[in-house]
Protein backbone atom coordinates (compact mmCIF):
# COMPACT_ATOMS: atom_id res chain seq x y z
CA UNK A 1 -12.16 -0.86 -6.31
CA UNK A 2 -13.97 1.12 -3.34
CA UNK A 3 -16.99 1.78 -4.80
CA UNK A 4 -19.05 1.54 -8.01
CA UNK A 5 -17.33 0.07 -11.36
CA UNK A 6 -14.91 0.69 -13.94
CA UNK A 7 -14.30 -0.55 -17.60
CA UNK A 8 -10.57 -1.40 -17.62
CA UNK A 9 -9.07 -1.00 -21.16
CA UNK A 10 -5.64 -2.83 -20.94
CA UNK A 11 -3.75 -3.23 -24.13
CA UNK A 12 -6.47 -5.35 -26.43
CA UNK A 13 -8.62 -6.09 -23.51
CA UNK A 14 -11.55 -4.54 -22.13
CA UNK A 15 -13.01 -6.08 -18.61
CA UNK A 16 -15.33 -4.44 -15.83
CA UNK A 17 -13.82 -4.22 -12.12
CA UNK A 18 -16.20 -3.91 -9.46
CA UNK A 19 -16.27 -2.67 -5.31
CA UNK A 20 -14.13 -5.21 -3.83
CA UNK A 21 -11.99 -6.75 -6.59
CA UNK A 22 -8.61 -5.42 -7.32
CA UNK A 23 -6.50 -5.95 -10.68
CA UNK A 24 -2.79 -5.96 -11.14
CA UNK A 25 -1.46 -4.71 -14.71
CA UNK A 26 1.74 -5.38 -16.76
CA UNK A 27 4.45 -3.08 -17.35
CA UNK A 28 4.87 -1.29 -20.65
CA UNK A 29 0.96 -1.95 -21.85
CA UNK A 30 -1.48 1.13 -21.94
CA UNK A 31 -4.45 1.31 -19.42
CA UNK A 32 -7.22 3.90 -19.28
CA UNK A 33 -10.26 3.35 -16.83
CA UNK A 34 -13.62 4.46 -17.67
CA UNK A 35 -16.75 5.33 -15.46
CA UNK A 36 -19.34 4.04 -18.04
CA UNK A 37 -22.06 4.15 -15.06
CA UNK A 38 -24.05 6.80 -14.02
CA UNK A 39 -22.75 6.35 -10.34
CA UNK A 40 -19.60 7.18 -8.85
CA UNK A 41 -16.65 5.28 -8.68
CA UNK A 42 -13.43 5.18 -6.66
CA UNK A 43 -10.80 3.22 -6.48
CA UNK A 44 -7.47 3.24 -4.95
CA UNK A 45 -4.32 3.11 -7.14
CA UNK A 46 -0.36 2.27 -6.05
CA UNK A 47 2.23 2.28 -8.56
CA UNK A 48 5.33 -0.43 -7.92
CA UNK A 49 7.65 -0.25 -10.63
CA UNK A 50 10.79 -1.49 -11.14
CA UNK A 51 13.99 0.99 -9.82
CA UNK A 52 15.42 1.21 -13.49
CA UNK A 53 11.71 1.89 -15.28
């Protein structure tokens, strides 16, 4: 996270990330990230997957 916060849904968990943390997430489990502030956010994302997936 650059700046601000974002509720992390991943699979059956819900957590807040905040400026300066960073989170790493499974394969094959569904993530959506919400702005539930009323302040920008950004973050940076990079994908590193498997060759076969």
């Amino acid at each position: 996270m650059v700046e601000g916060e974002l509720t992390l849904d991943v699979g059956d968990k819900t957590r807040a990330i905040k400026a300066g943390e960073a989170v790493a997430e499974p394969l094959d489990v569904r993530m959506r990230a919400r702005n539930t502030t009323d302040k920008p956010a950004r973050a940076v994302v990079f994908q590193i997957s498997p060759t076969e997936k």
